[in-house]
Protein backbone atom coordinates (compact mmCIF):
# COMPACT_ATOMS: atom_id res chain seq x y z
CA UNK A 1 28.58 22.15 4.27
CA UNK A 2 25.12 23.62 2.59
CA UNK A 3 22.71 20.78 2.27
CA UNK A 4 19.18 20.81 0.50
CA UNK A 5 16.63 18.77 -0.36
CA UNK A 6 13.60 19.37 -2.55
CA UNK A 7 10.70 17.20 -4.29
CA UNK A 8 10.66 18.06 -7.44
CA UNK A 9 7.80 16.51 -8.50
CA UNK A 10 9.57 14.97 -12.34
CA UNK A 11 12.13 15.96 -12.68
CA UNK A 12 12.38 16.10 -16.46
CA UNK A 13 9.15 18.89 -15.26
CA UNK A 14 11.13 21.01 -13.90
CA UNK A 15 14.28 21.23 -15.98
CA UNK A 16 12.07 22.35 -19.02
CA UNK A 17 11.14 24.78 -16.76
CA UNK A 18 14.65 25.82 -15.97
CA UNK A 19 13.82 25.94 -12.41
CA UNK A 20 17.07 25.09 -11.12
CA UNK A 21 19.10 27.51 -11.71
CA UNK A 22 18.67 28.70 -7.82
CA UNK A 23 21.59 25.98 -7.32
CA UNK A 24 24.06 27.97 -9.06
CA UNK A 25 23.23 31.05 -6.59
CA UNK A 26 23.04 28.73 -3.43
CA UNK A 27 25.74 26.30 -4.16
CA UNK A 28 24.33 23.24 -1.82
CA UNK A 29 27.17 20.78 -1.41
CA UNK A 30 25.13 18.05 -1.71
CA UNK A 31 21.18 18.36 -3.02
CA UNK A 32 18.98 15.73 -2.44
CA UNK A 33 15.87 14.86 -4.53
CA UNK A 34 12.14 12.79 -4.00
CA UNK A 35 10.15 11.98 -6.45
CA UNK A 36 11.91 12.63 -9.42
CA UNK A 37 10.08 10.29 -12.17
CA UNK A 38 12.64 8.82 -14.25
CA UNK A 39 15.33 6.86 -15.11
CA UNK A 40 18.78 7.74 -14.81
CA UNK A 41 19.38 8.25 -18.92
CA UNK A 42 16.61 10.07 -18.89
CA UNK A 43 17.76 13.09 -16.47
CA UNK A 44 18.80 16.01 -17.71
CA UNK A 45 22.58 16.74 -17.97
CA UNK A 46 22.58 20.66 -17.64
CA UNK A 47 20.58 21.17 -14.99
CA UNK A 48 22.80 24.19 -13.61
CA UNK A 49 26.57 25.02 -13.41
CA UNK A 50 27.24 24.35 -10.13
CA UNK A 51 29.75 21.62 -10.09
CA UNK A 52 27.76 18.76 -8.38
CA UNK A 53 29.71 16.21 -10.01
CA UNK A 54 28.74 12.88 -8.34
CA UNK A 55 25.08 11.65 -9.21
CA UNK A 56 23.20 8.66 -7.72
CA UNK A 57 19.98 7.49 -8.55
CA UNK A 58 17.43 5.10 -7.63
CA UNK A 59 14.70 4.83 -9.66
CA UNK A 60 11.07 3.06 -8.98
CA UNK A 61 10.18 0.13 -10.66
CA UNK A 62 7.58 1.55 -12.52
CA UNK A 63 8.36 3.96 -14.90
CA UNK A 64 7.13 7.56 -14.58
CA UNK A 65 6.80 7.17 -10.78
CA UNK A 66 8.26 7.98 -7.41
CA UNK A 67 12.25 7.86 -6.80
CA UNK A 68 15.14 9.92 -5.64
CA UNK A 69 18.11 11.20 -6.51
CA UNK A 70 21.41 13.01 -4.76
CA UNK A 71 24.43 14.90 -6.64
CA UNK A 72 27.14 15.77 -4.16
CA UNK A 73 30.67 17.81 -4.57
CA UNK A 74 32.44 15.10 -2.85
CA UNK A 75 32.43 11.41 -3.48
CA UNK A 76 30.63 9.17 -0.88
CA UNK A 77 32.46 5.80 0.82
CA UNK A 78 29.34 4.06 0.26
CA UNK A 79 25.88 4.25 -1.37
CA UNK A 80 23.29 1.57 -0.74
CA UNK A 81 19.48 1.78 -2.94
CA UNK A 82 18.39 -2.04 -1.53
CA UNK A 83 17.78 -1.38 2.04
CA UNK A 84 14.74 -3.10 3.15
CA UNK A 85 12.23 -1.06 3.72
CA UNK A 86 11.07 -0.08 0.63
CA UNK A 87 9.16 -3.71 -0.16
CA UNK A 88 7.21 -1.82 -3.05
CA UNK A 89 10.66 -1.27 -5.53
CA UNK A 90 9.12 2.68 -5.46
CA UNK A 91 13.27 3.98 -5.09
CA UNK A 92 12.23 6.02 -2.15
CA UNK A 93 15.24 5.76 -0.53
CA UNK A 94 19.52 6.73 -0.71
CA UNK A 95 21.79 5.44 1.83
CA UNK A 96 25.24 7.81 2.03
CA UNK A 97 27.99 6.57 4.48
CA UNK A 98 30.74 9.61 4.55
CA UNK A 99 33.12 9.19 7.99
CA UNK A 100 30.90 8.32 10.46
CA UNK A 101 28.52 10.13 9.15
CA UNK A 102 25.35 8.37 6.91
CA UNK A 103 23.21 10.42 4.95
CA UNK A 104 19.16 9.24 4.17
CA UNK A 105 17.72 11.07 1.05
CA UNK A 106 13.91 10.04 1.72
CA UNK A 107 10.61 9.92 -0.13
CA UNK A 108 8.32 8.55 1.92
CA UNK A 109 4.99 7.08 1.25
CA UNK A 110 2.03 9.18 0.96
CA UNK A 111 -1.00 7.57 2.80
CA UNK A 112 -4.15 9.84 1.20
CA UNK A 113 -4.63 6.92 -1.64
CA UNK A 114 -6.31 4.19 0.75
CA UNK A 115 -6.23 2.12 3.82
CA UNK A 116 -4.02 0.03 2.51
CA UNK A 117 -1.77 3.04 1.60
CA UNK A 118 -1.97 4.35 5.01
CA UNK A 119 -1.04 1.24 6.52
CA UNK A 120 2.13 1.20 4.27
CA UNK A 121 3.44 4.31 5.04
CA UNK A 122 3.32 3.00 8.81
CA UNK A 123 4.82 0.37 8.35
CA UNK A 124 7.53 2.28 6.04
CA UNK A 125 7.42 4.95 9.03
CA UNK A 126 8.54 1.52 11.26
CA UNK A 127 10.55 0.29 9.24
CA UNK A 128 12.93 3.06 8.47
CA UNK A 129 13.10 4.00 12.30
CA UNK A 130 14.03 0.48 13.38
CA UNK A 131 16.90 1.30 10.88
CA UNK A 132 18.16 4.52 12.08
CA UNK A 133 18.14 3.32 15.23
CA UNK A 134 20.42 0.04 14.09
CA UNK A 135 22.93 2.76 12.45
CA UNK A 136 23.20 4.77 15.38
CA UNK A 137 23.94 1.49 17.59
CA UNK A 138 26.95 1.46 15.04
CA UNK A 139 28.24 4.55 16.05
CA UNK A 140 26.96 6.83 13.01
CA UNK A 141 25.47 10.06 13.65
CA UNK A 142 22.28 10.64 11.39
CA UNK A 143 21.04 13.01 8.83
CA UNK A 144 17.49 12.10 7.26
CA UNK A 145 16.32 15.07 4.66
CA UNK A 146 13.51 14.69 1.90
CA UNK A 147 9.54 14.29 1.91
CA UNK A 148 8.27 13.03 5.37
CA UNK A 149 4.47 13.34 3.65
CA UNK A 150 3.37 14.60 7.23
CA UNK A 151 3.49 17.91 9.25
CA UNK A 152 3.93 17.69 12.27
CA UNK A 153 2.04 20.62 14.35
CA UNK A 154 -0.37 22.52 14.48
CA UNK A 155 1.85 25.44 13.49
CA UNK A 156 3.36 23.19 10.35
CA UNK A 157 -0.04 23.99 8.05
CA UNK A 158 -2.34 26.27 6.98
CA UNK A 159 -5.77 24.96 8.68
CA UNK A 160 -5.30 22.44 10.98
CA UNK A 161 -8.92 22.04 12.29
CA UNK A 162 -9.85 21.26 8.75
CA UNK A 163 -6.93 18.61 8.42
CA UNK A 164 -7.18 16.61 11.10
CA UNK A 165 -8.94 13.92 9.67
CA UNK A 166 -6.92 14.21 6.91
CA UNK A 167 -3.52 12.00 5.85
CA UNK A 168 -0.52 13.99 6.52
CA UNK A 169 -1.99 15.02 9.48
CA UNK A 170 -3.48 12.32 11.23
CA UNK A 171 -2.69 11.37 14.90
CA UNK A 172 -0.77 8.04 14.10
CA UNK A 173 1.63 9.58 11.69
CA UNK A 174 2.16 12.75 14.09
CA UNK A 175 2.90 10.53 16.53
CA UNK A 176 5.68 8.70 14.74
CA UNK A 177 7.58 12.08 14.52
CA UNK A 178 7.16 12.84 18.67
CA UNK A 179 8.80 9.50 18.81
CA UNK A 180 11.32 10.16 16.44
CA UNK A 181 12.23 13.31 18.15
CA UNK A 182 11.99 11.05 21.83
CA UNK A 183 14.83 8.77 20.80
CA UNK A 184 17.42 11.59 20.17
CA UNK A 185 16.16 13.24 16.80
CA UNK A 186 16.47 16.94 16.09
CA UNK A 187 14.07 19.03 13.61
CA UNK A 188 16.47 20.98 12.21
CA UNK A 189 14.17 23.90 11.30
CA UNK A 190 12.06 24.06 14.67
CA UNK A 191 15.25 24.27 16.32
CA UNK A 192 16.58 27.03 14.93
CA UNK A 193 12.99 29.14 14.67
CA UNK A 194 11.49 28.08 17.17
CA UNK A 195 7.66 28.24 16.91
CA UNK A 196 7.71 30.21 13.75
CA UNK A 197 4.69 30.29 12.11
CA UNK A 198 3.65 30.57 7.88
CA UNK A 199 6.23 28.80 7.33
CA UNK A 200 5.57 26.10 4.36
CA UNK A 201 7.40 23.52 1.93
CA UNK A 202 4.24 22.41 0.44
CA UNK A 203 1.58 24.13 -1.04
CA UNK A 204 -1.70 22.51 -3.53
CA UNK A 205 -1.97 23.63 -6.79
CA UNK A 206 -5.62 24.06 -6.31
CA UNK A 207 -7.22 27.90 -5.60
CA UNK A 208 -3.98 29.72 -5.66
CA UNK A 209 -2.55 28.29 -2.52
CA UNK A 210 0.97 29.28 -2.90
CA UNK A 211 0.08 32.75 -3.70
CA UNK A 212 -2.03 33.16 -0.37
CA UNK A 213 0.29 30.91 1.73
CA UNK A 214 -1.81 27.80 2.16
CA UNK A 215 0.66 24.96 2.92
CA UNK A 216 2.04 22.55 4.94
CA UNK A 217 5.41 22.06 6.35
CA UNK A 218 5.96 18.55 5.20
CA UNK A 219 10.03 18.58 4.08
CA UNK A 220 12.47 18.18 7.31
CA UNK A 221 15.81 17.68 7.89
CA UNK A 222 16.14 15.87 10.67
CA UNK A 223 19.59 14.89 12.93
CA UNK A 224 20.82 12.74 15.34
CA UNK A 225 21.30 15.24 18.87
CA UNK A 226 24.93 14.64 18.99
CA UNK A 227 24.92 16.78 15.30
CA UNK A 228 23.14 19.75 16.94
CA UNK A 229 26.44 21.89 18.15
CA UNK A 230 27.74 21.56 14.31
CA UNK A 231 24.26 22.78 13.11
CA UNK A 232 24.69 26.28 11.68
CA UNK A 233 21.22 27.23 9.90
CA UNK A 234 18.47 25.60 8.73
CA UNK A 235 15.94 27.13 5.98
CA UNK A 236 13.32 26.88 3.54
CA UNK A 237 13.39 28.76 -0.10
CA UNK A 238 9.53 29.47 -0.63
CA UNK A 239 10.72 32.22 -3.61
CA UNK A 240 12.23 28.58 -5.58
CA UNK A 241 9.34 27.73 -7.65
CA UNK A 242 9.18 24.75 -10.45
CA UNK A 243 7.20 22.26 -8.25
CA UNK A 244 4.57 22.33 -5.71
CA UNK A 245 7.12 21.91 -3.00
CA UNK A 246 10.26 24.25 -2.62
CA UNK A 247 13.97 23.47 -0.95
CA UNK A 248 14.65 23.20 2.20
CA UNK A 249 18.36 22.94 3.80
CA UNK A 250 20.77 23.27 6.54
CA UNK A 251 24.43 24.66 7.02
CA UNK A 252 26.25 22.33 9.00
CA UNK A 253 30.05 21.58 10.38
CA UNK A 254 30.81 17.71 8.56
């Protein structure tokens, strides 16, 4: 199964764009999207061709903001949008239970706003591990794709000196990825590529970043280390344009 994930960044945006039209050339299986910006009637119905015929949405409180969104070839058993960890009603998160297999389409938090926004997304970051780890005392294996709002080394952006007082790159949120990788997670892409380098999911908007290769690699799939002998690939589509971050997937055995 081809998985990807991608923050679109509205998604009303980037179908008047017609920037997803990749999907018909890729055929994911199931594509999971952050911060899509809208309610379900108001997403676009012909987004591509690609038969992706099961949607499901959950949509921030506020209008305009946040949210995600997954459309999958195969039905799930189960899809939960209450879990308790997003307090703030932002829609950051999917819950997909397929076998013994559950699924986390993930926006989380960005903590450049404030204090207070930093200390949310740590407690979000808390939160949502104390969860994972609950699921995999039920015998699931994990799969957690979408915006983790942090890279994680030196290698994952541009300029790292100039960063490291910065949000996104900040010891304390670093440090809740080493421990996510301590307690039997996998970065999909790292293990695969190794300690490839330029290689980006996010790039500003500001001084032609993109166009000179300026990011951060702030998207991840991430799964739990009994997944890793069904993992066939894992990638990144810097050429998809439409939003200031691009796709990233995996092909693995479900």
């Amino acid at each position: 199964m081809k998985l990807i994930s991608w923050n679109v960044n509205g998604i009303r945006a980037v179908a008047s764009k017609k920037a997803f039209s990749w999907v018909d050339t890729y055929k994911p299986d199931i594509l999971c999207l952050q911060e899509i910006k809208a309610e379900h009637e108001q997403i676009p119905t012909d987004l591509f061709r690609h038969p992706l015929t099961h949607h499901y949405v959950n949509s921030a409180k506020k209008k305009g903001y946040s949210g995600t969104m997954s459309l999958s070839r195969i039905p799930f058993a189960d899809t939960s949008t209450d879990l308790q960890i997003d307090h703030t009603e932002e829609g950051r998160i999917l819950e997909h239970r397929f076998g013994d297999t559950v699924l986390l389409n993930v926006y989380f938090p960005n903590g450049q706003q404030s204090e207070e926004r930093l200390a949310h997304k740590m407690r979000f970051y808390a939160d949502f591990l104390e969860h994972m780890q609950t699921l995999r005392h039920e015998g699931k294996s994990i799969i957690v794709c979408g915006d983790v709002n942090t890279a994680h080394r030196e290698i994952d952006l541009a300029h790292p000196k100039a960063n490291e007082n910065t949000s996104g790159f900040l010891p304390i949120e670093r440090a809740w990825i080493d421990m996510l990788l301590h307690v039997g997670y996998v970065d999909t892409f790292r293990h695969v590529h190794g300690d490839r380098k330029d290689a980006y999911s996010w790039w500003s908007y500001r001084a032609g970043a993109r166009a000179r290769n300026v990011g951060w690699r702030i998207d991840y799939f991430f799964i739990s280390e009994e997944l890793v002998p069904r993992l066939k690939d894992a990638f990144i589509l810097p050429d998809v344009h439409g939003s200031d971050h691009c796709p990233v997937g995996i092909d693995i055995e479900l």
